[in-house]
Protein backbone atom coordinates (compact mmCIF):
# COMPACT_ATOMS: atom_id res chain seq x y z
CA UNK A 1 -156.07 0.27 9.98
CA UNK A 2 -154.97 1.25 13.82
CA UNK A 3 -152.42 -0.83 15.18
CA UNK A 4 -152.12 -1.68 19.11
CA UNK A 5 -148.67 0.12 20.15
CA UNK A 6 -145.71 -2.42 19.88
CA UNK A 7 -142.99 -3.05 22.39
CA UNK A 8 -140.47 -1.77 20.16
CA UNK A 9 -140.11 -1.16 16.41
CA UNK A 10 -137.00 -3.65 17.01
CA UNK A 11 -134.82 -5.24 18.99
CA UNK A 12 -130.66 -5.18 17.74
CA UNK A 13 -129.08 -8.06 18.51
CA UNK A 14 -130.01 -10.61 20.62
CA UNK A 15 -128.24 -11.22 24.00
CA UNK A 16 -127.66 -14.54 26.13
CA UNK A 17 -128.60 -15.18 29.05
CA UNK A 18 -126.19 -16.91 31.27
CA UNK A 19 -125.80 -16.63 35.00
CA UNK A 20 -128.31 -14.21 35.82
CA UNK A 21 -126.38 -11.99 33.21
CA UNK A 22 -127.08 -10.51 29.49
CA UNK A 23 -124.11 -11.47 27.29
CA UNK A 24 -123.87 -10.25 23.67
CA UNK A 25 -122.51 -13.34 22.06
CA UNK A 26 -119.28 -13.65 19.99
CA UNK A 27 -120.81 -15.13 17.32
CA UNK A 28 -120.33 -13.54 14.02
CA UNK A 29 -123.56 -16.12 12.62
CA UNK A 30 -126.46 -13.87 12.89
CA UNK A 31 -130.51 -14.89 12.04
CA UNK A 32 -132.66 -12.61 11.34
CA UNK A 33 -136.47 -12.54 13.21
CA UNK A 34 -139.28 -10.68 11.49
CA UNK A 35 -142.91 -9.24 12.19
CA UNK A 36 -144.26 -11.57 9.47
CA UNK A 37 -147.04 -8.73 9.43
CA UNK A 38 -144.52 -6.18 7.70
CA UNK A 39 -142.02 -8.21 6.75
CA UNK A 40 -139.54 -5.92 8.08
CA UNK A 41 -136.54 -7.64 10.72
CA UNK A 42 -136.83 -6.72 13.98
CA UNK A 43 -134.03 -8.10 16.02
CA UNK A 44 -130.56 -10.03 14.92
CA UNK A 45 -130.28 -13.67 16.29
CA UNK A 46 -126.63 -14.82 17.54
CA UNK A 47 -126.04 -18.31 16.55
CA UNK A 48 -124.06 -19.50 20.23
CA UNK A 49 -120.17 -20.67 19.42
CA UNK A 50 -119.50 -23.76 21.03
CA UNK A 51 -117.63 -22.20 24.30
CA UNK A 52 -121.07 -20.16 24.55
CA UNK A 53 -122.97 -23.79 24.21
CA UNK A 54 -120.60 -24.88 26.84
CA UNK A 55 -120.69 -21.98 29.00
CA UNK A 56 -124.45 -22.19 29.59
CA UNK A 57 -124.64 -25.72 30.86
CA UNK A 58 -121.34 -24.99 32.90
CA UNK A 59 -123.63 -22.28 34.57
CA UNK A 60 -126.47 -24.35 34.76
CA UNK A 61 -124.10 -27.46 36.36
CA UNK A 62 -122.95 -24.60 38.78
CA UNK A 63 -126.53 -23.60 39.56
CA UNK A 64 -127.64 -27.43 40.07
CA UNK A 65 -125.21 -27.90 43.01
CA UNK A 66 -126.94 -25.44 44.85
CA UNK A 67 -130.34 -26.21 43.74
CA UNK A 68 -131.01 -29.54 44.02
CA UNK A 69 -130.16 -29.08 47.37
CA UNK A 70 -132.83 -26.19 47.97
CA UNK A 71 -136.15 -27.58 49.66
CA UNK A 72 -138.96 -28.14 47.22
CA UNK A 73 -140.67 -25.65 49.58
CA UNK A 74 -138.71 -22.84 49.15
CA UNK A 75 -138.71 -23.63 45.23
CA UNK A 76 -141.86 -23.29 44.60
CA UNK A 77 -141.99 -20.46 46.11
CA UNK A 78 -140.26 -18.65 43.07
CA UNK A 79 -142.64 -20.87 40.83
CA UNK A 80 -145.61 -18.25 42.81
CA UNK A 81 -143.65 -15.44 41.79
CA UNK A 82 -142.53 -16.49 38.02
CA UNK A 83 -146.78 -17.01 38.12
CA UNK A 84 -147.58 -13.64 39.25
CA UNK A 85 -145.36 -11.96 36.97
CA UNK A 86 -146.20 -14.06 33.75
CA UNK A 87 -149.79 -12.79 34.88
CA UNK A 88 -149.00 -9.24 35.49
CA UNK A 89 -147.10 -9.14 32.13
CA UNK A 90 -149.49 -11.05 30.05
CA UNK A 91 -150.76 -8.87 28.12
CA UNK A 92 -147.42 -7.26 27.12
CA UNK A 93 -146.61 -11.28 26.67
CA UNK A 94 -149.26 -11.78 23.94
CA UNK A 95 -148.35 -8.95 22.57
CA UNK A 96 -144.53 -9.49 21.92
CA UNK A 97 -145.53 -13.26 20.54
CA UNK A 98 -147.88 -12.02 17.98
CA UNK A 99 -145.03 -9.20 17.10
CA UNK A 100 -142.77 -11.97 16.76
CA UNK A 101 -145.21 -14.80 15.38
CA UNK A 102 -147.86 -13.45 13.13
CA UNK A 103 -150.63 -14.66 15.45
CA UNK A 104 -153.66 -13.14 16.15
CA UNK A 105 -153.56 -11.04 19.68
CA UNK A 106 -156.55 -13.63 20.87
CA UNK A 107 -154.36 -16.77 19.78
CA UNK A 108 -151.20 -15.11 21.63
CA UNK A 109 -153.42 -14.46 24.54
CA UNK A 110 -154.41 -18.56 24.42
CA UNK A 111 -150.96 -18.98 24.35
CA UNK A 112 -149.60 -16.82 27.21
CA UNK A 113 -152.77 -18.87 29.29
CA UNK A 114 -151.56 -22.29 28.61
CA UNK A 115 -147.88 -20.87 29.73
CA UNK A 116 -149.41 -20.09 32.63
CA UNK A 117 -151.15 -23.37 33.33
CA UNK A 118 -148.43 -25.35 33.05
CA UNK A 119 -146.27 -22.92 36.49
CA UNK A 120 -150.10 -23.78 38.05
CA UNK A 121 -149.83 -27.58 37.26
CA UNK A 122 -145.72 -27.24 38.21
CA UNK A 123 -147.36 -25.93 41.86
CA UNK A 124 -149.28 -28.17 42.37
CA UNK A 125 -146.80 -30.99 41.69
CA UNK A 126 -144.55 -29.89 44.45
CA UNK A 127 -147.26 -30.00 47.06
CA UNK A 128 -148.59 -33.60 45.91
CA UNK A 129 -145.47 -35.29 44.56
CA UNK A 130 -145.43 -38.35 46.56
CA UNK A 131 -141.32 -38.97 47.96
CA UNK A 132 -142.73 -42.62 47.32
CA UNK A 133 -144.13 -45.28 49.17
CA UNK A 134 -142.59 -46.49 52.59
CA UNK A 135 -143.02 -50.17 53.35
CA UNK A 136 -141.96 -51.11 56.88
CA UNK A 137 -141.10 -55.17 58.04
CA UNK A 138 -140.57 -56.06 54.31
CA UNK A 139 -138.54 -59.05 56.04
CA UNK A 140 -137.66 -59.87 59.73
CA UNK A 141 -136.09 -55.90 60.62
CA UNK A 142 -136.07 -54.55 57.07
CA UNK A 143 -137.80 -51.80 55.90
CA UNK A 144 -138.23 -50.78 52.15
CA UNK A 145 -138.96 -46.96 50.63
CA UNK A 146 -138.32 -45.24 47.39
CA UNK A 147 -137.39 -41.73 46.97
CA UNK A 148 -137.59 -39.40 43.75
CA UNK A 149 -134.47 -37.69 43.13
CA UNK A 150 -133.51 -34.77 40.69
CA UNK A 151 -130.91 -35.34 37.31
CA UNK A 152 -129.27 -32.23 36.97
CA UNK A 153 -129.33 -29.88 33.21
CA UNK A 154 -131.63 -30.58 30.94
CA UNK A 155 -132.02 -29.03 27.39
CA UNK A 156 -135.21 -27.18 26.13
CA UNK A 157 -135.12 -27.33 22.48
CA UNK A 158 -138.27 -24.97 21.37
CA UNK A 159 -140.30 -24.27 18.02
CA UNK A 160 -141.56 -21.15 16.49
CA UNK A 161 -144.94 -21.57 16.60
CA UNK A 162 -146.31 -21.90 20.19
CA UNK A 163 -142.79 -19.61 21.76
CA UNK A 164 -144.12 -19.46 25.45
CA UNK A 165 -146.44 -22.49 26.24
CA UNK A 166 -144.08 -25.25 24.62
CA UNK A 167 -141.25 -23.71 26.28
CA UNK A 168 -143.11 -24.03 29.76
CA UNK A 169 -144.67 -28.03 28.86
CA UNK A 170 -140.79 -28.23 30.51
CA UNK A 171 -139.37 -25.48 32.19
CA UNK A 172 -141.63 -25.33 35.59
CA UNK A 173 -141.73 -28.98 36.18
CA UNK A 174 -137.48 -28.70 35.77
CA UNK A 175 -137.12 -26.12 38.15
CA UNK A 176 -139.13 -26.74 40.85
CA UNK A 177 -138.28 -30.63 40.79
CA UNK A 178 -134.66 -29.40 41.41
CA UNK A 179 -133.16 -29.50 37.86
CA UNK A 180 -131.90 -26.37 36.10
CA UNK A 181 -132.35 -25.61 32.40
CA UNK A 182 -130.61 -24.29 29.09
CA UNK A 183 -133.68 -22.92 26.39
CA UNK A 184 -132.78 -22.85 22.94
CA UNK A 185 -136.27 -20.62 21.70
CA UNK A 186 -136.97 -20.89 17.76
CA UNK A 187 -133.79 -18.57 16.07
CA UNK A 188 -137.41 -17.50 13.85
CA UNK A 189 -139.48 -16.38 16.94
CA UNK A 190 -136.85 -15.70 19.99
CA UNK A 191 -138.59 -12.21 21.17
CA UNK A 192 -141.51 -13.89 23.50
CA UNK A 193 -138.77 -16.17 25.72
CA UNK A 194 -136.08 -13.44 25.46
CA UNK A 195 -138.89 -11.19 27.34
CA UNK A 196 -139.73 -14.03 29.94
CA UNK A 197 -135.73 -14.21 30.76
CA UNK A 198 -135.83 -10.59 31.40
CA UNK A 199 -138.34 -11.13 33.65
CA UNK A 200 -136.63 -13.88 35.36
CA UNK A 201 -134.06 -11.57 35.99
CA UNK A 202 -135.95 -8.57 37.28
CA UNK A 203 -138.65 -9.82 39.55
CA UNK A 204 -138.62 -13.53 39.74
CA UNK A 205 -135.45 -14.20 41.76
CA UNK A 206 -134.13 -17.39 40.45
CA UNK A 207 -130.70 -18.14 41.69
CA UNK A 208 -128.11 -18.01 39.39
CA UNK A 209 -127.21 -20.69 36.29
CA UNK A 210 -131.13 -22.25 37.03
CA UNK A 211 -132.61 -20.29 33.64
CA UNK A 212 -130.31 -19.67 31.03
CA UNK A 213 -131.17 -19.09 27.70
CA UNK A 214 -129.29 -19.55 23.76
CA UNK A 215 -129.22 -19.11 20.79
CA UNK A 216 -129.05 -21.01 17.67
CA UNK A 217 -129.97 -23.56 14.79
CA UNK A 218 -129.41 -27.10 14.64
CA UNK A 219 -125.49 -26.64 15.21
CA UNK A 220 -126.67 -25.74 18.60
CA UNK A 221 -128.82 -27.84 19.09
CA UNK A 222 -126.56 -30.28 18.40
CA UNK A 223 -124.30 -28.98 20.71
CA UNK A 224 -125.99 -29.10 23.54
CA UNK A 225 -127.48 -32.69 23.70
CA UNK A 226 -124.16 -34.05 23.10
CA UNK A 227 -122.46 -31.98 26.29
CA UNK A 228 -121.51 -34.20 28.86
CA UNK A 229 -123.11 -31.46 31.16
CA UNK A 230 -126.89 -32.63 29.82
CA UNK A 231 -128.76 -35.03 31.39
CA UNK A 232 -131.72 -34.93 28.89
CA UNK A 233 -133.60 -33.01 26.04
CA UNK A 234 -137.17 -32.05 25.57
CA UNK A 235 -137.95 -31.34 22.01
CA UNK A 236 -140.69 -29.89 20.08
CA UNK A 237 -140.38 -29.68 16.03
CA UNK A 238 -140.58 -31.03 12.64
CA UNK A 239 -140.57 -34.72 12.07
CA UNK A 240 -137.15 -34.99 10.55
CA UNK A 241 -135.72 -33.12 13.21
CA UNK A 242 -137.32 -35.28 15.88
CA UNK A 243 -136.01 -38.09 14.30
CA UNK A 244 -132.48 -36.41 14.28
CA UNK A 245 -132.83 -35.52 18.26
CA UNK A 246 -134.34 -38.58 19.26
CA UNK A 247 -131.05 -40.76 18.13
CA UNK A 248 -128.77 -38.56 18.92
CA UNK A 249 -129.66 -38.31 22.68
CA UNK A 250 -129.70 -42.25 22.09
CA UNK A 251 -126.57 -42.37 21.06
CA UNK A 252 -125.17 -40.07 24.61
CA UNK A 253 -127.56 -41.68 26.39
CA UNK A 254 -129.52 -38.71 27.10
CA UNK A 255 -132.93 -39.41 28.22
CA UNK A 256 -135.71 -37.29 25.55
CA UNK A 257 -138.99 -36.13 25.45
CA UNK A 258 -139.26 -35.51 21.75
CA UNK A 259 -142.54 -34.45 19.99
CA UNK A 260 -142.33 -34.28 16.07
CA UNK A 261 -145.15 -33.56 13.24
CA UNK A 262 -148.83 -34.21 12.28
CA UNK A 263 -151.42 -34.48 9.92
CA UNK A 264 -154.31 -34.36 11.54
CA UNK A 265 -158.05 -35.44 10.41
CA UNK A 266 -160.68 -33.72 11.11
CA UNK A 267 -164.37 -36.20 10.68
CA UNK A 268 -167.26 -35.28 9.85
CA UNK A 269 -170.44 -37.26 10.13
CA UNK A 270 -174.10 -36.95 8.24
CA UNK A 271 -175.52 -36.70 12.15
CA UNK A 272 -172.89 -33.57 13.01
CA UNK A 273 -174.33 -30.61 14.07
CA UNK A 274 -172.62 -28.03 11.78
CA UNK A 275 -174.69 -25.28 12.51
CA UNK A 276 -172.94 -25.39 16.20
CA UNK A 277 -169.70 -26.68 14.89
CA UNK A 278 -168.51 -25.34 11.68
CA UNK A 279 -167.01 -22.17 14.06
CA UNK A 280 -164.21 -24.78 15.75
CA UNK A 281 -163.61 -26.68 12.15
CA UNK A 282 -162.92 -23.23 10.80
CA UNK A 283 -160.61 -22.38 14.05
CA UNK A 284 -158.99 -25.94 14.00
CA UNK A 285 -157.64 -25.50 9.88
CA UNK A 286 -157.05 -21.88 10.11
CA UNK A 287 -156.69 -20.85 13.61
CA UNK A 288 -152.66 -19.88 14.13
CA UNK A 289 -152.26 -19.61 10.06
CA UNK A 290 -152.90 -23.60 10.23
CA UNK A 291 -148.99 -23.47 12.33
CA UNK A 292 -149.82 -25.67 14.66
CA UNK A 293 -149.29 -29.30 15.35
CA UNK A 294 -152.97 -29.68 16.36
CA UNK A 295 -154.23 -28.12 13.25
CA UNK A 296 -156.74 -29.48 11.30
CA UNK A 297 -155.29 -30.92 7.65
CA UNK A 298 -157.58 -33.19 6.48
CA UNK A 299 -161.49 -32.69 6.63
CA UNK A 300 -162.76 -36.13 6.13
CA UNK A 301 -166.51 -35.95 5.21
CA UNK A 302 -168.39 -39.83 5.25
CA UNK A 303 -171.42 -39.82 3.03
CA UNK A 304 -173.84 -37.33 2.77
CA UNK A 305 -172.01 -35.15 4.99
CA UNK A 306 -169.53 -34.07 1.93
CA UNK A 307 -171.99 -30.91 0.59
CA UNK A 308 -173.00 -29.28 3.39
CA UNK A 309 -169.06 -29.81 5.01
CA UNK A 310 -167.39 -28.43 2.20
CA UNK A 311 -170.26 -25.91 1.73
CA UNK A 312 -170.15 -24.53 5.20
CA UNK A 313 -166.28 -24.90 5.71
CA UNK A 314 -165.86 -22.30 2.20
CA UNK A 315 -168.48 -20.28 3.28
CA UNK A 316 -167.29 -19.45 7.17
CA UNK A 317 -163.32 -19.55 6.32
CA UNK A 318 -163.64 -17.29 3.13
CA UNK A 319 -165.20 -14.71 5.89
CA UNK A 320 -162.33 -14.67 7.96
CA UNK A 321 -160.62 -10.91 8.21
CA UNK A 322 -156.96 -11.52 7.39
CA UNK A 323 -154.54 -8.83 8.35
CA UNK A 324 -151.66 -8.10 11.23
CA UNK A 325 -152.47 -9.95 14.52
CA UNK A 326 -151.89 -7.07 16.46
CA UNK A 327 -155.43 -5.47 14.74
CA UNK A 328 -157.93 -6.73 17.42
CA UNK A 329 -160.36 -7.32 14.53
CA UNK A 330 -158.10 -9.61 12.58
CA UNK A 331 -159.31 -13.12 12.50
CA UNK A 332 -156.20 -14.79 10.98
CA UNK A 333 -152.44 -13.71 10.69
CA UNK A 334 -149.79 -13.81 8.40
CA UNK A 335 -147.66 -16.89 8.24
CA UNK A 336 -143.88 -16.76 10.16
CA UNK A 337 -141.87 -16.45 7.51
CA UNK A 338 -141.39 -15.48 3.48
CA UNK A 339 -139.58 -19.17 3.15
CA UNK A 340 -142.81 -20.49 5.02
CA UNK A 341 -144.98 -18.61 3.04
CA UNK A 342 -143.34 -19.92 -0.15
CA UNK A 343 -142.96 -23.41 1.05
CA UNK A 344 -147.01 -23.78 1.60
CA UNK A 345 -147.67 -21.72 -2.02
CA UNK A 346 -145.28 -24.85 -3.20
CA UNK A 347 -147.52 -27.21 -1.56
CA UNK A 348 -150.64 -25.80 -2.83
CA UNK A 349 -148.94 -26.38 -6.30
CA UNK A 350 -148.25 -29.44 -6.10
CA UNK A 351 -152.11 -30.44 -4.85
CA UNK A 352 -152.97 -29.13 -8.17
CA UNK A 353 -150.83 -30.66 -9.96
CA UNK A 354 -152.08 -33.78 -8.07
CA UNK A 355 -155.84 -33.01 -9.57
CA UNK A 356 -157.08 -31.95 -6.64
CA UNK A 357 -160.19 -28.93 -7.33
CA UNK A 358 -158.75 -25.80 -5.44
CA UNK A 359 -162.38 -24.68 -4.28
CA UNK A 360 -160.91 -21.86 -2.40
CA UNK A 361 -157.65 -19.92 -2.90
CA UNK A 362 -155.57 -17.88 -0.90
CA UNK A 363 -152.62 -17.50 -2.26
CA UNK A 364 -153.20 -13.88 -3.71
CA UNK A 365 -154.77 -12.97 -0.49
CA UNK A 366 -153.25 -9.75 0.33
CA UNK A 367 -153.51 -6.62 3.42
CA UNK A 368 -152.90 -3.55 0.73
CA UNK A 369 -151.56 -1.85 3.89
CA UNK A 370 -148.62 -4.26 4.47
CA UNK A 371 -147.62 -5.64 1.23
CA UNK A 372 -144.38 -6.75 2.66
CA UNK A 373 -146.33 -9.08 5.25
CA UNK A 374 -146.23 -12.82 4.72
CA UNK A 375 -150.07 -13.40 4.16
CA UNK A 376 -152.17 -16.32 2.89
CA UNK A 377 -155.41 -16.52 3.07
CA UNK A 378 -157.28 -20.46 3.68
CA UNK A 379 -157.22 -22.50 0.96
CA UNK A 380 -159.46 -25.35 0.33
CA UNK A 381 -158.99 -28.53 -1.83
CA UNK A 382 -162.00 -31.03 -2.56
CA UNK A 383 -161.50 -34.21 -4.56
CA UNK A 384 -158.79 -35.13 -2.49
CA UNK A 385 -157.60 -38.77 -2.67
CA UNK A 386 -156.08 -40.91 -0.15
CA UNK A 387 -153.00 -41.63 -1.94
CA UNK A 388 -152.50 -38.08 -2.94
CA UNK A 389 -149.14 -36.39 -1.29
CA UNK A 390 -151.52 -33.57 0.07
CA UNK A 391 -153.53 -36.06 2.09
CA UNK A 392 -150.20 -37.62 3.58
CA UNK A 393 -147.60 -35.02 4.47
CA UNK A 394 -147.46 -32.27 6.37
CA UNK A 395 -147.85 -28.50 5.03
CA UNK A 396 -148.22 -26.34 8.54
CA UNK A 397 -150.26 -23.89 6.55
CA UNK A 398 -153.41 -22.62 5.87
CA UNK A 399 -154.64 -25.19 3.67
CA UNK A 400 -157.43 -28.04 4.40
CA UNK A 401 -158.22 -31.06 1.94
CA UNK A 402 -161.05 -32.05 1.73
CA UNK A 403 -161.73 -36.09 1.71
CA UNK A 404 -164.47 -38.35 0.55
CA UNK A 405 -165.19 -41.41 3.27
CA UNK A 406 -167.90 -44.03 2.50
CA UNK A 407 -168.65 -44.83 6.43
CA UNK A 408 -167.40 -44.64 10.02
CA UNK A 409 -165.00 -47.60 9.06
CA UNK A 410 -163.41 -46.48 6.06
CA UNK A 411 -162.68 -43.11 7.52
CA UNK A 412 -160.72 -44.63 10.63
CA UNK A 413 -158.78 -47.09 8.09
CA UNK A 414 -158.02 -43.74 6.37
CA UNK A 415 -156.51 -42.23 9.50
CA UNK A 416 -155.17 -45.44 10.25
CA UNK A 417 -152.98 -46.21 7.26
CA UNK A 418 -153.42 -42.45 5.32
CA UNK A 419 -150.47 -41.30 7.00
CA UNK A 420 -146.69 -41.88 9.22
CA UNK A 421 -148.58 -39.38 11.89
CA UNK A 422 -150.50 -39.87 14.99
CA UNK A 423 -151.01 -36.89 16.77
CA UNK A 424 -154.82 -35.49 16.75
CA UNK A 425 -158.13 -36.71 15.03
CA UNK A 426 -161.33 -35.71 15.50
CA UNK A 427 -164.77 -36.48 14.74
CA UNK A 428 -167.84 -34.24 14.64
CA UNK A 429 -171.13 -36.08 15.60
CA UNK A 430 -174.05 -36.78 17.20
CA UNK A 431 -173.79 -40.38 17.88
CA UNK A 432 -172.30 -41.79 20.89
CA UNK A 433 -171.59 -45.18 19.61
CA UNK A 434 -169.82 -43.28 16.64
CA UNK A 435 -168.12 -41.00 19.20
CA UNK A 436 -166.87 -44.12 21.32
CA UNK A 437 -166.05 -46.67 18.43
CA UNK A 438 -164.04 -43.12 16.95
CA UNK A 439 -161.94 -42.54 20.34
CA UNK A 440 -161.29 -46.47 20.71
CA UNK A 441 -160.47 -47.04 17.24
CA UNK A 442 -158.05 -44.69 16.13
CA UNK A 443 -154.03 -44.60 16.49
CA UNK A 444 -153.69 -40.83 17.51
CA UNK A 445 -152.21 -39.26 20.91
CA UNK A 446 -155.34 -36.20 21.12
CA UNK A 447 -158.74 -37.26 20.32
CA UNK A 448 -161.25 -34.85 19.91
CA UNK A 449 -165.24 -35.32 19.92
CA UNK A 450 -167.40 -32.05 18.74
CA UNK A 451 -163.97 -30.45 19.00
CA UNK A 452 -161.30 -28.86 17.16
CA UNK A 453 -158.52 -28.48 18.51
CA UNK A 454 -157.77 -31.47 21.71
CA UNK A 455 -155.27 -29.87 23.19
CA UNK A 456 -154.91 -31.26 26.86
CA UNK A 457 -154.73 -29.65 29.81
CA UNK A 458 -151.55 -28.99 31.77
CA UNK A 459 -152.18 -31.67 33.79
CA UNK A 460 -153.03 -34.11 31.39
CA UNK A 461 -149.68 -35.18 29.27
CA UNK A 462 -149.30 -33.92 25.34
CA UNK A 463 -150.20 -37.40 23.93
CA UNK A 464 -148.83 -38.50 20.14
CA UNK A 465 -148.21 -42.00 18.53
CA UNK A 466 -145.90 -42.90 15.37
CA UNK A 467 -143.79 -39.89 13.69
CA UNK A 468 -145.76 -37.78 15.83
CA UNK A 469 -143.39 -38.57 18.62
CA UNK A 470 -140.13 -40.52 20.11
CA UNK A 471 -139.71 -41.80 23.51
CA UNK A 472 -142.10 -42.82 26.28
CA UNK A 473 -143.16 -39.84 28.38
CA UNK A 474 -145.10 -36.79 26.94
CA UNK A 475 -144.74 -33.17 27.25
CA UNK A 476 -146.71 -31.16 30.40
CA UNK A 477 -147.57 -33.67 33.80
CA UNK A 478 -145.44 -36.72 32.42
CA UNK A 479 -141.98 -34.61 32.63
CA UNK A 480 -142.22 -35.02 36.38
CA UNK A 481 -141.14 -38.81 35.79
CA UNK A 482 -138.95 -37.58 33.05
CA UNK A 483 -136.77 -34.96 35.29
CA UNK A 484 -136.51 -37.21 38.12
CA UNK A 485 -135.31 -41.00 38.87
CA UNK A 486 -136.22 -43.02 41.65
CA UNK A 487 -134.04 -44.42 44.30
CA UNK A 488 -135.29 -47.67 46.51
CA UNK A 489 -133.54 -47.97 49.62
CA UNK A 490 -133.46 -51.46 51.48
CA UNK A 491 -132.44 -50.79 55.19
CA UNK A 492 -132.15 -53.06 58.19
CA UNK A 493 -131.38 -51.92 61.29
């Protein structure tokens, strides 16, 4: 099996990046990051001390006095170059994310695009960002008009599993609205964000203390949203870290953007067309390993569609070529981690000790040339009840259960009430009054019809209801109300 060349075999220990400078860290807490392909560590991850913590949003405070005060004009100008370099180093991009991830070089590639999108959507925000409205002769010689001004630092609190797009559903909006950053990346995936800083540093041109970038765990993150220095944290991440986030930025009174969990249905109709769709069901439950919070969990068949589902769903996903992501012909990667790895075999367990029928099972799966990698293949579960733990919670693997609905109704009141989580469902027919009665009906952020995977668009905000999220704006176009306030001004002259 021929490997594309790597970036490096490994990395040493990780830097920070704090006024336009590399510093190695004092920390004597080190992580270690892996190519979950091998299994082998390729770079050392140093855990930021509290004077680090405090050093970075010192630098970005420093950098926001000069900053906010730059014209939006001139600020997007380094938005055009942080675009042209993301695209001129894209491919190298994909290919440090599936080093670090597991990812298939096609998925990384997805990844690096949506990054991308999200400086375009940033661009276009600075040349249609209305200052407000201006209302003159509100009164006898008054005149009314509201202005949008920038906060100052925010935090960027990152997960491992999407380590350039999530990073950028804040960063570009931040920057170019006049507010400077401090990233905390995933301590399991820092490589792909490490790279972009680099980048930053080289050809982009950002003034000093706007990027700077840490490292850490939850100590950190910790840290950082209860600085005085932060005006506000966007979060991505597990559900019981959300939770943890979202309260303590209420108690600072930090405003958040914080995005949690999901377990995600996936309907199927008798009317579907699974001839043309079974390709995205596959992709939605096994695309990414199943790591994503858009992933397919539950395949929800209603009525006569249960056979030929489950049927087509084993038959496509057991044809998948597992193996490293950075083999062009692999179809699905190794999972992040050996703790992830045994986390989901746990889960798996447990489903069978539930009574669910294990129709398909990956957990031998194996690549004989890596035997160190952290590989599953898809695993499939029929039988699977509503009440059953499998149906419920959350496993961020490769594993899809498999659900018996009588109708339409009882598989929205299964969505409904199955489950704490409201990010994605989707439903796969050919109906339009099932399609609309679907999208009106059900309490998730994403709705898909005939698709997989509804992710929005840049400039469409990352929706998500119940433990799926905390707060009131969304990730991607929303943040431009999130990094700014307005001011109304009353005059009379």
């Amino acid at each position: 099996m021929t490997l594309r060349s790597e970036p490096a075999a490994e990395y040493g220990t990780l830097k920070l990046f704090l006024d336009n400078e590399w510093k190695e860290s004092a920390s004597e807490e080190l992580g270690l990051s892996f190519n979950p392909a091998t299994g082998r560590v390729i770079a050392k991850v140093p855990f930021a001390t509290k004077e680090e913590v405090d050093e970075a949003v010192e630098s970005a405070r420093r950098g926001y006095g000069k900053w906010s005060k730059t014209p939006i004009t001139e600020r997007v100008k380094h938005l055009f170059k942080l675009k042209e370099t993301l695209e001129n180093n894209f491919e190298e991009l994909a290919v440090v994310s599936t080093q670090n991830h597991g990812k298939t070089l096609a998925e990384s590639r997805g990844d690096v695009r949506r990054t991308i999108d999200n400086v375009d959507t940033a661009i276009s925000v600075a040349y249609t960002l209305a200052k407000g409205e201006t209302l003159d002769e509100i009164a006898p010689g008054i005149d009314e008009f509201m202005v949008r001004e920038s906060l100052g630092v925010f935090a960027i609190v990152c997960p491992f599993n999407f380590p350039l797009m999530i990073p950028f559903w804040f960063l570009p909006y931040a920057i170019v609205l006049g507010d400077t950053v401090v990233v905390k990346p995933s301590e399991i995936t820092p490589l792909p964000m490490q790279k972009v800083a680099d980048l930053v540093l080289q050809e982009v041109g950002l003034p000093s203390g706007v990027f700077n970038l840490i490292h850490g765990g939850k100590e950190v993150v910790e840290l950082l949203i209860s600085n005085s220095g932060v005006s506000g944290v966007g979060f991505v991440g597990s559900t019981s870290a959300a939770k943890q986030v979202y309260k303590l930025a209420g108690e600072h009174g930090k405003r958040a953007i914080v995005q949690g969990g999901a377990k995600n249905s996936i309907v199927v109709m008798p009317d579907a067309d699974l001839t043309r769709s079974i390709g995205s069901i596959v992709g939605s439950f096994f695309g990414n390993s199943g790591q994503r919070c858009l992933a397919g969990s539950n395949l929800v068949t209603v009525g006569e569609a249960h056979e030929k589902a489950l049927k087509s769903l084993v038959t496509t996903s057991t044809k998948l070529k597992l193996g490293p992501g950075l083999e062009e012909t692999t179809e699905m990667g190794p999972v992040v981690t050996s703790k992830a790895k045994e986390r989901i075999l746990g889960d798996i367990a447990r489903g069978v000790g539930e009574g669910a029928k294990l129709v398909t099972d990956g957990r031998d799966a194996e690549v004989l040339e890596y035997p160190d990698g952290f590989y599953l293949g898809p695993s499939i579960f029929d039988d699977v009840s509503p009440d059953m733990k499998i149906s419920k919670e959350e496993m961020f693997g490769p594993v899809a259960s498999v659900v018996s609905a009588k109708n339409l109704d009882d598989a929205i009141e299964m969505i409904n009430r199955g489950t704490n989580y409201g990010n994605m469902a989707c439903i796969y027919t050919t109906n339009g009054k099932n399609a609309r009665e679907f999208r009106m009906r059900v309490n998730a952020g994403n709705i898909g019809i005939n698709i997989g995977v509804a992710a929005p668009a840049a400039n469409f905000p990352f929706g998500g209801r119940r433990d799926s999220f905390f707060g009131v704006l969304h990730s991607q176009i929303d943040t431009v109300d999130f990094f700014t306030d307005k001011k109304v001004i009353v005059s009379r002259w």
